[in-house]
PDB file of N, CA and C in Angstrom:
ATOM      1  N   UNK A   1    -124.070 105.527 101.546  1.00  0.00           N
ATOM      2  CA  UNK A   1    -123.908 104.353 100.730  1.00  0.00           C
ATOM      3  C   UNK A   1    -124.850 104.396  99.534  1.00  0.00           C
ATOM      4  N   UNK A   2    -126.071 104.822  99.634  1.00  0.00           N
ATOM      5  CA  UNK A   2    -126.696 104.851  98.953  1.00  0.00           C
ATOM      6  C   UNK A   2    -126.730 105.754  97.449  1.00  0.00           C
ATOM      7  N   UNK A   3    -126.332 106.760  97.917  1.00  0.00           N
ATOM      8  CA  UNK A   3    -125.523 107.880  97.027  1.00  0.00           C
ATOM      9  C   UNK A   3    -124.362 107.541  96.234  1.00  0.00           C
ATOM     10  N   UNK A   4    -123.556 106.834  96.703  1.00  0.00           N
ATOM     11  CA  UNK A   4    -122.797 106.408  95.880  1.00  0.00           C
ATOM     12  C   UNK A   4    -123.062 105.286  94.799  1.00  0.00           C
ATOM     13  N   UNK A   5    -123.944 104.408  95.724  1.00  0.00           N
ATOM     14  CA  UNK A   5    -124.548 103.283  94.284  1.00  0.00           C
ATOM     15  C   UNK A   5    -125.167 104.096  93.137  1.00  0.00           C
ATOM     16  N   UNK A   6    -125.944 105.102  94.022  1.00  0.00           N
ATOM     17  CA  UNK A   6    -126.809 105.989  92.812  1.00  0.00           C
ATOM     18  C   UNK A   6    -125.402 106.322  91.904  1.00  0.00           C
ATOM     19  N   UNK A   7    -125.145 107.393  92.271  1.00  0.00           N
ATOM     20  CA  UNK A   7    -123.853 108.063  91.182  1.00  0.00           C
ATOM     21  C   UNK A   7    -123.020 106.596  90.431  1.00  0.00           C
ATOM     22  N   UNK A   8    -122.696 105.857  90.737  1.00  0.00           N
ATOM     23  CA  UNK A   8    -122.149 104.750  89.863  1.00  0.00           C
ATOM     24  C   UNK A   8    -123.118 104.066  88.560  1.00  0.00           C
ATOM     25  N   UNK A   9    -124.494 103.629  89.168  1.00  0.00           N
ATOM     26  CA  UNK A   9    -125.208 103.213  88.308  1.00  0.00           C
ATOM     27  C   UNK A   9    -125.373 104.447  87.173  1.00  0.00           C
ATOM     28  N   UNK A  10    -125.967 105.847  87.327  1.00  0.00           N
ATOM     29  CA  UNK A  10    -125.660 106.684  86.377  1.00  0.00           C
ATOM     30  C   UNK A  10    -124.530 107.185  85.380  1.00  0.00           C
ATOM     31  N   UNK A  11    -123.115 107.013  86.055  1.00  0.00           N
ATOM     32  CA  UNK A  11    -121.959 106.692  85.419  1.00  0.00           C
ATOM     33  C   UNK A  11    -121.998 105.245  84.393  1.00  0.00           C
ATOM     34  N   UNK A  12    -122.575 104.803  84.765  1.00  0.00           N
ATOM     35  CA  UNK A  12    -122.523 103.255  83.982  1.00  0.00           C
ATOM     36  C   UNK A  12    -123.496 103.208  82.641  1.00  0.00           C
ATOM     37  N   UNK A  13    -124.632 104.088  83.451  1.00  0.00           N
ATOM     38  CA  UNK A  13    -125.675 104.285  82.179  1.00  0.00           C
ATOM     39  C   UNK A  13    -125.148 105.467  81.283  1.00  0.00           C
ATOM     40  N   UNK A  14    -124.624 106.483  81.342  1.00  0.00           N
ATOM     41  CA  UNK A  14    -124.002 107.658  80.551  1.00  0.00           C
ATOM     42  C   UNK A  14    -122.849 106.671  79.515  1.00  0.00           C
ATOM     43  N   UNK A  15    -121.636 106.063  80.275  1.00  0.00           N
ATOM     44  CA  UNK A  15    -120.712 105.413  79.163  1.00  0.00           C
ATOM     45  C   UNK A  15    -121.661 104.131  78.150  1.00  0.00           C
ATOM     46  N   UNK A  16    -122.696 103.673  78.981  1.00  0.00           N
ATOM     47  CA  UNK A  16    -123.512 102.873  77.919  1.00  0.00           C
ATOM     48  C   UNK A  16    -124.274 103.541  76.603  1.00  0.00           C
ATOM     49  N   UNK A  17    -124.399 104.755  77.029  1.00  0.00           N
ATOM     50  CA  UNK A  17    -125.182 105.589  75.706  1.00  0.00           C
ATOM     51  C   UNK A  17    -124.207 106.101  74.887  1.00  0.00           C
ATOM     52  N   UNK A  18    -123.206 106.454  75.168  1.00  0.00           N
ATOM     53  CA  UNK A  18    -122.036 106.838  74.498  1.00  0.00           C
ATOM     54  C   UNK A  18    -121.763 106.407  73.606  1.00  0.00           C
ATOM     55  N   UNK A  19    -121.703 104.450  73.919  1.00  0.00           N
ATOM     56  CA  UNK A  19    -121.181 103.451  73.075  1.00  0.00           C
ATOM     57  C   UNK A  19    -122.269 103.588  71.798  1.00  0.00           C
ATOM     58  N   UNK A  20    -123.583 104.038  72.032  1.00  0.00           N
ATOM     59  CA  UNK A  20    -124.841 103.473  71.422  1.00  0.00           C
ATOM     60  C   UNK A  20    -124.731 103.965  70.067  1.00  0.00           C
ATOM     61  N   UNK A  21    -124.429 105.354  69.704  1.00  0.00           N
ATOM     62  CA  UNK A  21    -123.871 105.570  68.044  1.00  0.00           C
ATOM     63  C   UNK A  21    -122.623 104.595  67.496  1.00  0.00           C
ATOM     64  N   UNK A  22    -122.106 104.165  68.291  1.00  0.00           N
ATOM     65  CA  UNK A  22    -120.761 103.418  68.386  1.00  0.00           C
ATOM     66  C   UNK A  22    -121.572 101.720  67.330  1.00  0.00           C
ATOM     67  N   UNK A  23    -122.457 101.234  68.335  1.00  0.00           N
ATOM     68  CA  UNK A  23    -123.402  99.983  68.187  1.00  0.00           C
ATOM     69  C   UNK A  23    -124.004 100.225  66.976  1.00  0.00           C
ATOM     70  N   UNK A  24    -124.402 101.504  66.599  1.00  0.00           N
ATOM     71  CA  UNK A  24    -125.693 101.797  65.701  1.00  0.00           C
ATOM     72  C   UNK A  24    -124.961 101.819  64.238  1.00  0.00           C
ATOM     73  N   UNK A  25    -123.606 101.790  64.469  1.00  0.00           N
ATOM     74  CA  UNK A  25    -122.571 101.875  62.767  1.00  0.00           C
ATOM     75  C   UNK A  25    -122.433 100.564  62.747  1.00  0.00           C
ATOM     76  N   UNK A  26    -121.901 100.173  63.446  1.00  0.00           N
ATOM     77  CA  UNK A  26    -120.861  98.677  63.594  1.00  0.00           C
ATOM     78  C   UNK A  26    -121.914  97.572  63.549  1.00  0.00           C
ATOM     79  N   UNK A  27    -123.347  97.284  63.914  1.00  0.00           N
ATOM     80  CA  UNK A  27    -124.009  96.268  64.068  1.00  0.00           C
ATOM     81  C   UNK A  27    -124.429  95.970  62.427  1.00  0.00           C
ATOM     82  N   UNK A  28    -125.286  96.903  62.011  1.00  0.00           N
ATOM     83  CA  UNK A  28    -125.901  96.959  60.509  1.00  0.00           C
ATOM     84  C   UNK A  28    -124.467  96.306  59.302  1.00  0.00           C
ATOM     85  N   UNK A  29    -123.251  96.929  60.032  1.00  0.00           N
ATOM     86  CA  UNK A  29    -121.746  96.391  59.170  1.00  0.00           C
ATOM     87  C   UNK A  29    -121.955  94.613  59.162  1.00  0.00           C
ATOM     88  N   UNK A  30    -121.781  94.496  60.449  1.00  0.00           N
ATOM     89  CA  UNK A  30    -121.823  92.864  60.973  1.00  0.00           C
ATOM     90  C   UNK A  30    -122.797  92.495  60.179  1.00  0.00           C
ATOM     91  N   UNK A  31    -124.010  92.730  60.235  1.00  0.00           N
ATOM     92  CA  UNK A  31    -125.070  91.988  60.142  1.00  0.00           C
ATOM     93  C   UNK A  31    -125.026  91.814  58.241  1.00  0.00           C
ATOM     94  N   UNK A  32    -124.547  92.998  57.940  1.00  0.00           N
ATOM     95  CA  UNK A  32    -124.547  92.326  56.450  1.00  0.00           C
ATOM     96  C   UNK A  32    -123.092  91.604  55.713  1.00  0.00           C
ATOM     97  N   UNK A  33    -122.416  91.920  56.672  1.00  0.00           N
ATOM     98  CA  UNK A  33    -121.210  90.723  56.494  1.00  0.00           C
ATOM     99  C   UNK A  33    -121.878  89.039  56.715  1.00  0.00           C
ATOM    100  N   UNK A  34    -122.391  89.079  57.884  1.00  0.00           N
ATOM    101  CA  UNK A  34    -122.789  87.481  58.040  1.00  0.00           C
ATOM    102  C   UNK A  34    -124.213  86.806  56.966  1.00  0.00           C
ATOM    103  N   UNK A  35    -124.285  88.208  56.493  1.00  0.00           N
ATOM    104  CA  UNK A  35    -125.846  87.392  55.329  1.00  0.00           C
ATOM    105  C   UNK A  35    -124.910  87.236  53.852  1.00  0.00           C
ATOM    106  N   UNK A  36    -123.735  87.499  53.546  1.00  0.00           N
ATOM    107  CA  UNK A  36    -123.043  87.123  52.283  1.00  0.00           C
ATOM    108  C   UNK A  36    -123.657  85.648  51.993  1.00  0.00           C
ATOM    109  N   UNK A  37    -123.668  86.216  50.714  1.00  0.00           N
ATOM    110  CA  UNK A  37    -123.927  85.113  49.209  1.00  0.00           C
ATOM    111  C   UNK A  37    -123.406  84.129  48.980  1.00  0.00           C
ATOM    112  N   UNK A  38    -122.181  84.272  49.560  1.00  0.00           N
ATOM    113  CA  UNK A  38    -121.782  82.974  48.787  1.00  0.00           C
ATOM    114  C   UNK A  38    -121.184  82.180  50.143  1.00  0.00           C
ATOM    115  N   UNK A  39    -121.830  82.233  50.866  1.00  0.00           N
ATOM    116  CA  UNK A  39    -121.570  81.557  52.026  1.00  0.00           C
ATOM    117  C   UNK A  39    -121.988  79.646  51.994  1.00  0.00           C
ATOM    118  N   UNK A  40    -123.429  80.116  51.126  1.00  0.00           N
ATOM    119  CA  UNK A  40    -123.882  78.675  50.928  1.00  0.00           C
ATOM    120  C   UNK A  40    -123.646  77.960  50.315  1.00  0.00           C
ATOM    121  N   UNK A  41    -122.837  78.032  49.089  1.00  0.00           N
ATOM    122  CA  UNK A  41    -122.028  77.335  48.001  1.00  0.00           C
ATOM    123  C   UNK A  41    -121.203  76.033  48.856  1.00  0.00           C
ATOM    124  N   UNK A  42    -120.513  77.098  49.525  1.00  0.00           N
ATOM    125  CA  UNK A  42    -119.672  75.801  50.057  1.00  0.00           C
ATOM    126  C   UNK A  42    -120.155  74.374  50.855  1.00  0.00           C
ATOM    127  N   UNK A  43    -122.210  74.707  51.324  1.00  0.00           N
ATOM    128  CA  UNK A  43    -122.346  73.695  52.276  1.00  0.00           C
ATOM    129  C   UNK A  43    -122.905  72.754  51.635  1.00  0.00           C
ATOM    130  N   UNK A  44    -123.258  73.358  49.623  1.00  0.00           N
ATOM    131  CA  UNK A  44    -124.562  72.961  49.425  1.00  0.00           C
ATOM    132  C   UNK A  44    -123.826  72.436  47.965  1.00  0.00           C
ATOM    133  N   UNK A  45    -122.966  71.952  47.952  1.00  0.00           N
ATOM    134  CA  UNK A  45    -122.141  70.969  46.744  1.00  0.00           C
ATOM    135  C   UNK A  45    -121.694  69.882  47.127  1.00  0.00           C
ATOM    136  N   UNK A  46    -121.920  68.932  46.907  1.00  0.00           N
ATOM    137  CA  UNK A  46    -122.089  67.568  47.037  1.00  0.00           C
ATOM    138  C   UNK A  46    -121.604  66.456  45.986  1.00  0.00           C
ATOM    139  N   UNK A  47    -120.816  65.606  46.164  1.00  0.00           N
ATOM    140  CA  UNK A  47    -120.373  64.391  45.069  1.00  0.00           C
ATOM    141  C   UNK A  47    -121.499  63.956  44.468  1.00  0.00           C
ATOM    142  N   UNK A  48    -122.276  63.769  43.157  1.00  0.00           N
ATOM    143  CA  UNK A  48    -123.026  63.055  42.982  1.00  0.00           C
ATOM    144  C   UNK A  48    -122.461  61.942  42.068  1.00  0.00           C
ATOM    145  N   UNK A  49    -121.638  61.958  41.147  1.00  0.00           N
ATOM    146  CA  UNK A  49    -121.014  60.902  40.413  1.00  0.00           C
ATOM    147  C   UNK A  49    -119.507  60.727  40.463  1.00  0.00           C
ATOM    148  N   UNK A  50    -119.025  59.424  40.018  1.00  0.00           N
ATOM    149  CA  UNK A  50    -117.617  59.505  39.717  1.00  0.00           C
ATOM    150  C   UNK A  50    -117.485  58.453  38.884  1.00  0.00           C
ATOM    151  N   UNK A  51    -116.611  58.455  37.530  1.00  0.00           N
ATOM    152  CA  UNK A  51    -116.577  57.620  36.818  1.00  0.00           C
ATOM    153  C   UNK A  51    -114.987  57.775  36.290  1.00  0.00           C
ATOM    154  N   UNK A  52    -114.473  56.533  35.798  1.00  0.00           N
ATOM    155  CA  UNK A  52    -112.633  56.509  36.040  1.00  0.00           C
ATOM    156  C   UNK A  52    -113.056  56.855  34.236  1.00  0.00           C
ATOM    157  N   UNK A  53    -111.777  57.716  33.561  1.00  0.00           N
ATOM    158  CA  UNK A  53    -111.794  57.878  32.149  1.00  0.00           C
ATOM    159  C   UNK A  53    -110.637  57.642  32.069  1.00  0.00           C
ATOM    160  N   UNK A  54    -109.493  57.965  32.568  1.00  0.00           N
ATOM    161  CA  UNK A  54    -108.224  56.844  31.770  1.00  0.00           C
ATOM    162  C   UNK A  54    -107.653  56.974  33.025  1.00  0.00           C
ATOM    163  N   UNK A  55    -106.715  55.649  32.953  1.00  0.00           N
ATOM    164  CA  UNK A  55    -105.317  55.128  33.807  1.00  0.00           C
ATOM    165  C   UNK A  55    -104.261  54.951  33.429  1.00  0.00           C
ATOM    166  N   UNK A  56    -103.190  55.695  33.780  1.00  0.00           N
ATOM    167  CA  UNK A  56    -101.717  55.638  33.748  1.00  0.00           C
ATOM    168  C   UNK A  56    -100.984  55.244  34.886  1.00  0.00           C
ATOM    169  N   UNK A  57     -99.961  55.049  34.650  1.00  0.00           N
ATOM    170  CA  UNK A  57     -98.984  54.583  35.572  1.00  0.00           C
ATOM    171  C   UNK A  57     -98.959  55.341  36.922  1.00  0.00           C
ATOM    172  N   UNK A  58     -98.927  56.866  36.760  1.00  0.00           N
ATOM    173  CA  UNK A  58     -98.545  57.283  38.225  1.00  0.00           C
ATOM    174  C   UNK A  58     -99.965  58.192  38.505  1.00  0.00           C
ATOM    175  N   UNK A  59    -101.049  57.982  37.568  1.00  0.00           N
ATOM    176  CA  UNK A  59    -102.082  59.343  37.483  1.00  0.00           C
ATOM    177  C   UNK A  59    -103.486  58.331  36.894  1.00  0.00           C
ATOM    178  N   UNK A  60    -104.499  58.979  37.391  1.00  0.00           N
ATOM    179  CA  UNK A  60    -105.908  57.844  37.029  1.00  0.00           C
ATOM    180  C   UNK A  60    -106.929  59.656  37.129  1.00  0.00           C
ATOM    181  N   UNK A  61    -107.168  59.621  35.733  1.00  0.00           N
ATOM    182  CA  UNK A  61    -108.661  60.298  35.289  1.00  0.00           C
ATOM    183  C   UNK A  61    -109.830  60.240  36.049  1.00  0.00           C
ATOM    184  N   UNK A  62    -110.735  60.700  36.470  1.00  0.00           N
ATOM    185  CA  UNK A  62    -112.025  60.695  36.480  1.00  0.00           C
ATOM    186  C   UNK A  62    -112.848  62.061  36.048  1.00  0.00           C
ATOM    187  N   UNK A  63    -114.188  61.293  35.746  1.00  0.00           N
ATOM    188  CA  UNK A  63    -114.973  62.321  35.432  1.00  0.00           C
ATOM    189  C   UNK A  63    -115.915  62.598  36.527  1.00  0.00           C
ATOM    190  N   UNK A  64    -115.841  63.611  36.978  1.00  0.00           N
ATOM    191  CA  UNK A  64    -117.038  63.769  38.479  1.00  0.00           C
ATOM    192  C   UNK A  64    -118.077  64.530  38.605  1.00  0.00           C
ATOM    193  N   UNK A  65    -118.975  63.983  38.900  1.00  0.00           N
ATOM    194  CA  UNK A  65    -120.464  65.165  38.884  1.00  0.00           C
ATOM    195  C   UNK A  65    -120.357  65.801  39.973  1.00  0.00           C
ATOM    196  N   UNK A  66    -120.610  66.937  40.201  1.00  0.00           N
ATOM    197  CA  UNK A  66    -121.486  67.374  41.576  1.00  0.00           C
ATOM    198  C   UNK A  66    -122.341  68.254  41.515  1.00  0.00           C
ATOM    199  N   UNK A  67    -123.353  67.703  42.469  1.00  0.00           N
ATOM    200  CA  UNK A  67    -124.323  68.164  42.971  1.00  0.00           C
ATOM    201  C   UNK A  67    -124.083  69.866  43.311  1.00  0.00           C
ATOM    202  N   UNK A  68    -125.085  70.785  42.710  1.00  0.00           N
ATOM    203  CA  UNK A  68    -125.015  72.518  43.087  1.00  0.00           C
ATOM    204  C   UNK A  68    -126.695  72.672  43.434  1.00  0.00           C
ATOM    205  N   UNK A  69    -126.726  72.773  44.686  1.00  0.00           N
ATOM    206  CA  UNK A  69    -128.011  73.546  44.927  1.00  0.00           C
ATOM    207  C   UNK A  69    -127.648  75.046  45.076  1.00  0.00           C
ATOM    208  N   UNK A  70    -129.101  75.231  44.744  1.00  0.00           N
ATOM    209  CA  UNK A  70    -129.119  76.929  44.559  1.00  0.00           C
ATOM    210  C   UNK A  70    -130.124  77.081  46.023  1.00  0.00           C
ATOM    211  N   UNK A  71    -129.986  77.445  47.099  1.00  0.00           N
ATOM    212  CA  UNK A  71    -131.321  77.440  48.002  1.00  0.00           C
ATOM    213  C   UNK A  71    -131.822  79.068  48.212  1.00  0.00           C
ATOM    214  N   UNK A  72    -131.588  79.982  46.853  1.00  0.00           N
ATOM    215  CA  UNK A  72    -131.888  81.421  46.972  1.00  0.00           C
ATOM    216  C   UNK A  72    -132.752  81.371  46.326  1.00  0.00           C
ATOM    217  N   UNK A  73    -133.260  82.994  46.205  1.00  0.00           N
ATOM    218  CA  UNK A  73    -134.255  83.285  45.359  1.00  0.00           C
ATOM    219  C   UNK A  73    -133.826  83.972  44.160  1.00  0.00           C
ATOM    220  N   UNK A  74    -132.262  83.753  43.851  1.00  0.00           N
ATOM    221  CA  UNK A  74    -131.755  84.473  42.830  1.00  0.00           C
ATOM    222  C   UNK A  74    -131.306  83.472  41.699  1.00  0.00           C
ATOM    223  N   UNK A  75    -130.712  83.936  40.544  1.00  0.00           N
ATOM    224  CA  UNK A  75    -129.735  83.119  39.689  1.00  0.00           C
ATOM    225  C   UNK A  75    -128.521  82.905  40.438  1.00  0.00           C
ATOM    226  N   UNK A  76    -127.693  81.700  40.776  1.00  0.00           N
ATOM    227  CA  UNK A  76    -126.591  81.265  40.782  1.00  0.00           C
ATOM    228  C   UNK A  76    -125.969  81.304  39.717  1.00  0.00           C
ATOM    229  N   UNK A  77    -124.427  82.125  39.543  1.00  0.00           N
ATOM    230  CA  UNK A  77    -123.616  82.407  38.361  1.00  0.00           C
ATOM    231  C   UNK A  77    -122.324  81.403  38.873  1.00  0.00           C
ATOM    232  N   UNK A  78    -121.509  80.651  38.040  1.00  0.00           N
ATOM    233  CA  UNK A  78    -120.681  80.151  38.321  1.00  0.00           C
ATOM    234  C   UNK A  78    -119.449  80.215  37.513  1.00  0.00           C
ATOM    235  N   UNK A  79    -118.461  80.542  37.734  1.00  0.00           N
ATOM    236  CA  UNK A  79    -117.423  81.084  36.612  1.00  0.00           C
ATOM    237  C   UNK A  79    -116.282  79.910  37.359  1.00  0.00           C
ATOM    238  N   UNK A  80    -116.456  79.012  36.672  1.00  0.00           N
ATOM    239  CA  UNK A  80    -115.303  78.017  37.042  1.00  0.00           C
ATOM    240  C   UNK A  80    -115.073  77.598  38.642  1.00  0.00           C
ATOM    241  N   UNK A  81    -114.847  76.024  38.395  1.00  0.00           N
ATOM    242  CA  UNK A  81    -114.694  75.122  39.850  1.00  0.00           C
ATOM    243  C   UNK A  81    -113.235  74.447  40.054  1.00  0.00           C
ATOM    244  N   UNK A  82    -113.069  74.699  40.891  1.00  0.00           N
ATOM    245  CA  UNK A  82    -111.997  73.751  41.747  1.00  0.00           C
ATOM    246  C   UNK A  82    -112.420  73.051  42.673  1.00  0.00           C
ATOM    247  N   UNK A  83    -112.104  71.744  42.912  1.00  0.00           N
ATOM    248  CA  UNK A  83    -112.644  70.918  43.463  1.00  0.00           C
ATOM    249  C   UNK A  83    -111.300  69.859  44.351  1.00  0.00           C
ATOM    250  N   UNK A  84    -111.819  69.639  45.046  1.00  0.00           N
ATOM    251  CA  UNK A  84    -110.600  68.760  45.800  1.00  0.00           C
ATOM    252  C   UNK A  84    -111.432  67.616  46.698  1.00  0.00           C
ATOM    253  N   UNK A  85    -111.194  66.459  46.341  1.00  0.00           N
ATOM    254  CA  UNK A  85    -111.906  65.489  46.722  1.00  0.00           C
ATOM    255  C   UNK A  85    -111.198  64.665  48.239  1.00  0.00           C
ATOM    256  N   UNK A  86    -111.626  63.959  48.789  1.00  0.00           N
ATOM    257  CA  UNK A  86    -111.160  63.637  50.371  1.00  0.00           C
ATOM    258  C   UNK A  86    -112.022  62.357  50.288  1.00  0.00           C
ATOM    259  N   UNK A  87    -111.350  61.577  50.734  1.00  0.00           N
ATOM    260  CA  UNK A  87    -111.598  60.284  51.206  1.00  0.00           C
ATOM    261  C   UNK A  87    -111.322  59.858  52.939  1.00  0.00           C
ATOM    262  N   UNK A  88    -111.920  60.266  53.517  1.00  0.00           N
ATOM    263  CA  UNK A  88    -111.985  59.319  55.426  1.00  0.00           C
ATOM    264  C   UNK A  88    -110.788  60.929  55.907  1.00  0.00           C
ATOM    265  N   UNK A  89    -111.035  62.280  55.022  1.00  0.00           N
ATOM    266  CA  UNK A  89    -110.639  63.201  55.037  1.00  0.00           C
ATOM    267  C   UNK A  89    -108.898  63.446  54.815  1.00  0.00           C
ATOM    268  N   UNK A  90    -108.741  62.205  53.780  1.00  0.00           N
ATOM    269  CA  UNK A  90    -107.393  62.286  53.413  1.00  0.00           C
ATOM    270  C   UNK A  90    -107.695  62.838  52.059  1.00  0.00           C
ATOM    271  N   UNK A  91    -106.554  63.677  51.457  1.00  0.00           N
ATOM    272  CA  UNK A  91    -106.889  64.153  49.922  1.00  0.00           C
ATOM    273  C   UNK A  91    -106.694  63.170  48.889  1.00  0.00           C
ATOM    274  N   UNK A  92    -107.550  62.765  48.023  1.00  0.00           N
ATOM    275  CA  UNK A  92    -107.676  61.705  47.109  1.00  0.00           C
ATOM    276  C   UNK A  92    -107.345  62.076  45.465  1.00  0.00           C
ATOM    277  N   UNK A  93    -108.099  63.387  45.183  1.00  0.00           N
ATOM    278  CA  UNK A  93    -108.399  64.202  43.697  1.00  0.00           C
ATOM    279  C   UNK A  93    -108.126  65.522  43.839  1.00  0.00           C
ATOM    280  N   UNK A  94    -107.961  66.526  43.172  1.00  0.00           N
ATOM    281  CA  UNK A  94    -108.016  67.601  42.942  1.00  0.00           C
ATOM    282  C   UNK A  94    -108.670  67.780  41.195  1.00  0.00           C
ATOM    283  N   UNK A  95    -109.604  68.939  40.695  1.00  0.00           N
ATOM    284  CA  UNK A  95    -109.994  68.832  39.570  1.00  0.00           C
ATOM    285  C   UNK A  95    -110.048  70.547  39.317  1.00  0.00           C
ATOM    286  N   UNK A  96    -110.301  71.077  38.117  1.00  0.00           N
ATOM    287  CA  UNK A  96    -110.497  72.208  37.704  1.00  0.00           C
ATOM    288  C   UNK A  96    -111.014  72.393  36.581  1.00  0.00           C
ATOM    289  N   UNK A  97    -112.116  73.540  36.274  1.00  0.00           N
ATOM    290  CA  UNK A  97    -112.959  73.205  35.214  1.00  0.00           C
ATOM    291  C   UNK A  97    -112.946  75.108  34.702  1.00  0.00           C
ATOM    292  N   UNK A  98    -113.292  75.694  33.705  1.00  0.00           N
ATOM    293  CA  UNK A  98    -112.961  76.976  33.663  1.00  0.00           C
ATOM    294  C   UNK A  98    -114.553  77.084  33.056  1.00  0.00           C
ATOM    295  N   UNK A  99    -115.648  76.057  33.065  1.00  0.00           N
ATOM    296  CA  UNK A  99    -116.996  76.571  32.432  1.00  0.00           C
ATOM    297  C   UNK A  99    -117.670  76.833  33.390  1.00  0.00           C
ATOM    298  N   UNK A 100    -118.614  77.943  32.784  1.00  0.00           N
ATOM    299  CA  UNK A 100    -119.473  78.761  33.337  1.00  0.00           C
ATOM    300  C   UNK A 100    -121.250  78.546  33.393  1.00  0.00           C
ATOM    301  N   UNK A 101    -121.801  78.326  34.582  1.00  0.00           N
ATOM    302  CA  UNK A 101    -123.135  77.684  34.700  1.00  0.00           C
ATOM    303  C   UNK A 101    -123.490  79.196  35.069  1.00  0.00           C
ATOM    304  N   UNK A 102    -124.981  78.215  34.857  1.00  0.00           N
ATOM    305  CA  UNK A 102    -125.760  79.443  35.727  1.00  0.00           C
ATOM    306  C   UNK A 102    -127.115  78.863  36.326  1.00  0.00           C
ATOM    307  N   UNK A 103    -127.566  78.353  37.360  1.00  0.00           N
ATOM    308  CA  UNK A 103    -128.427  77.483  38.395  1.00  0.00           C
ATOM    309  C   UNK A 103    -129.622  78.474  38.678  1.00  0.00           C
ATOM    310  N   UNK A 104    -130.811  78.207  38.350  1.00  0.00           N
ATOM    311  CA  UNK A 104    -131.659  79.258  39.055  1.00  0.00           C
ATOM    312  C   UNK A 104    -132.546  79.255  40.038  1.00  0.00           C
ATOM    313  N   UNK A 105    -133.125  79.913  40.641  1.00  0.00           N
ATOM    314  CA  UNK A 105    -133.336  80.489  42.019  1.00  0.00           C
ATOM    315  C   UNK A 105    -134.119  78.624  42.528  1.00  0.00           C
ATOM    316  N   UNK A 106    -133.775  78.365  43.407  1.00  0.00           N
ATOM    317  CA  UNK A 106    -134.125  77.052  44.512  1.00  0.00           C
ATOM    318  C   UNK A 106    -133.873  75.857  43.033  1.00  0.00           C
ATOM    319  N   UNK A 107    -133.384  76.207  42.430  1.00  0.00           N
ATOM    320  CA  UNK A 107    -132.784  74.952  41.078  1.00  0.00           C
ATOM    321  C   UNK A 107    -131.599  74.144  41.806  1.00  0.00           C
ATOM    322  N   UNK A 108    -131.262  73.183  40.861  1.00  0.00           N
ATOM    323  CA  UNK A 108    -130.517  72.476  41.554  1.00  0.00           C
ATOM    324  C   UNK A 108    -129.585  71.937  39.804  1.00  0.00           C
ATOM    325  N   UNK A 109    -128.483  71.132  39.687  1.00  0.00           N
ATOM    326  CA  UNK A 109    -127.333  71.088  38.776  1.00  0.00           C
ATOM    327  C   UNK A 109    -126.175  70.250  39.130  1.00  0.00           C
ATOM    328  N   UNK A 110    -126.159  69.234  38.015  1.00  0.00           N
ATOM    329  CA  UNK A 110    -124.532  68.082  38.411  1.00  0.00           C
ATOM    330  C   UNK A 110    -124.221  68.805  37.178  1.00  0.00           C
ATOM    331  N   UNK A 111    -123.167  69.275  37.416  1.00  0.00           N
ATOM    332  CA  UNK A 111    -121.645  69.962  36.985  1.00  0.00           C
ATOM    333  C   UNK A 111    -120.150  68.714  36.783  1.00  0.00           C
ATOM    334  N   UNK A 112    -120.425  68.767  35.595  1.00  0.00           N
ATOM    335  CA  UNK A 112    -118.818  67.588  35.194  1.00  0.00           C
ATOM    336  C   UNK A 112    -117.773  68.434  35.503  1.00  0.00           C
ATOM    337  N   UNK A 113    -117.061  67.845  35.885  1.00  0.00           N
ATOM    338  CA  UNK A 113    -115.453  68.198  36.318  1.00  0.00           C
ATOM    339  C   UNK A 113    -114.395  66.999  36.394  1.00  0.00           C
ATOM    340  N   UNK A 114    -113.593  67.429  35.566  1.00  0.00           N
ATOM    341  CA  UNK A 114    -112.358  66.434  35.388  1.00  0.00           C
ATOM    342  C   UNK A 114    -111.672  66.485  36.864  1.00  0.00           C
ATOM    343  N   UNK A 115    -111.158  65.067  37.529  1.00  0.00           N
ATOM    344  CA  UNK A 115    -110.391  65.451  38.727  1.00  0.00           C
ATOM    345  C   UNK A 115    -109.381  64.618  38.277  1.00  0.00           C
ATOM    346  N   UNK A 116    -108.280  64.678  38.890  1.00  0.00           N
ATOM    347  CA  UNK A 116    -106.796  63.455  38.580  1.00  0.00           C
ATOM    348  C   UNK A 116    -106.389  63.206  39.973  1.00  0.00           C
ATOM    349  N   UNK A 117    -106.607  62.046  40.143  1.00  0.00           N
ATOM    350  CA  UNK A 117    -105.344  61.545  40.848  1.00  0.00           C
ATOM    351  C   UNK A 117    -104.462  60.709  41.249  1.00  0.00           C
ATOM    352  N   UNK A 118    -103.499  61.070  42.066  1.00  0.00           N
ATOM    353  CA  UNK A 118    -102.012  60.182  41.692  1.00  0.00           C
ATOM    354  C   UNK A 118    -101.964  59.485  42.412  1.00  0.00           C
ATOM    355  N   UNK A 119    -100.777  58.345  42.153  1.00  0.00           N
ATOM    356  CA  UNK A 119    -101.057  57.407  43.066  1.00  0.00           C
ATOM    357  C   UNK A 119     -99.456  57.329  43.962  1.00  0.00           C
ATOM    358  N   UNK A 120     -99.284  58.164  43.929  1.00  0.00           N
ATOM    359  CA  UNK A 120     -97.791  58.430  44.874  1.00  0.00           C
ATOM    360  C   UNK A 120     -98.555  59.515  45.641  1.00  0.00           C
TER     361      UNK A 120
END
């Protein structure tokens, strides 16, 4: 009985080292997939203003700030925003802006953006 646990546990440790060049490509891959850049953009923009600029019949203007933290140690480059606004997580606005910022390292930035929306 004993012999056989032996020979299994060594079988178990041989296919574990096997894997280990296997681990030694694939982990360093992962690990710099999950540190991407622009991961934080999305957590770290925030409504800071909204102000109505014209009203029509089926469509109402606003002008909207938001909030851009930068929480790196780099320049933030920004080449145009789309924005889609939510109210109690129903969609309220959509906006689009084609100017280009640039936020620097732990800086922070309200960004105007036109949003429209309808009232159908």
């Amino acid at each position: 009985m004993y012999k056989t646990a032996s020979l299994f546990m060594k079988t178990n440790l041989l296919n574990g080292l096997r894997l280990l060049p296997v681990l030694a490509c694939v982990l360093p891959v992962l690990a710099g997939c999950s540190g991407s850049k622009t991961k934080f953009l999305y957590n770290h923009v925030r409504l800071a203003d909204i102000q109505v600029q014209e009203m029509r019949t089926l469509e109402t203007t606003f002008q909207a700030g938001l909030r851009v933290l930068n929480p790196t140690g780099i320049n933030l480059m920004i080449k145009g925003i789309h924005c889609e606004l939510k109210i109690d997580g129903r969609p309220f606005a959509t906006g689009l802006t084609s100017a280009q910022y640039e936020i620097p390292p732990y800086g922070t930035a309200v960004i105007q953006v036109p949003v429209f929306a309808s009232t159908l």
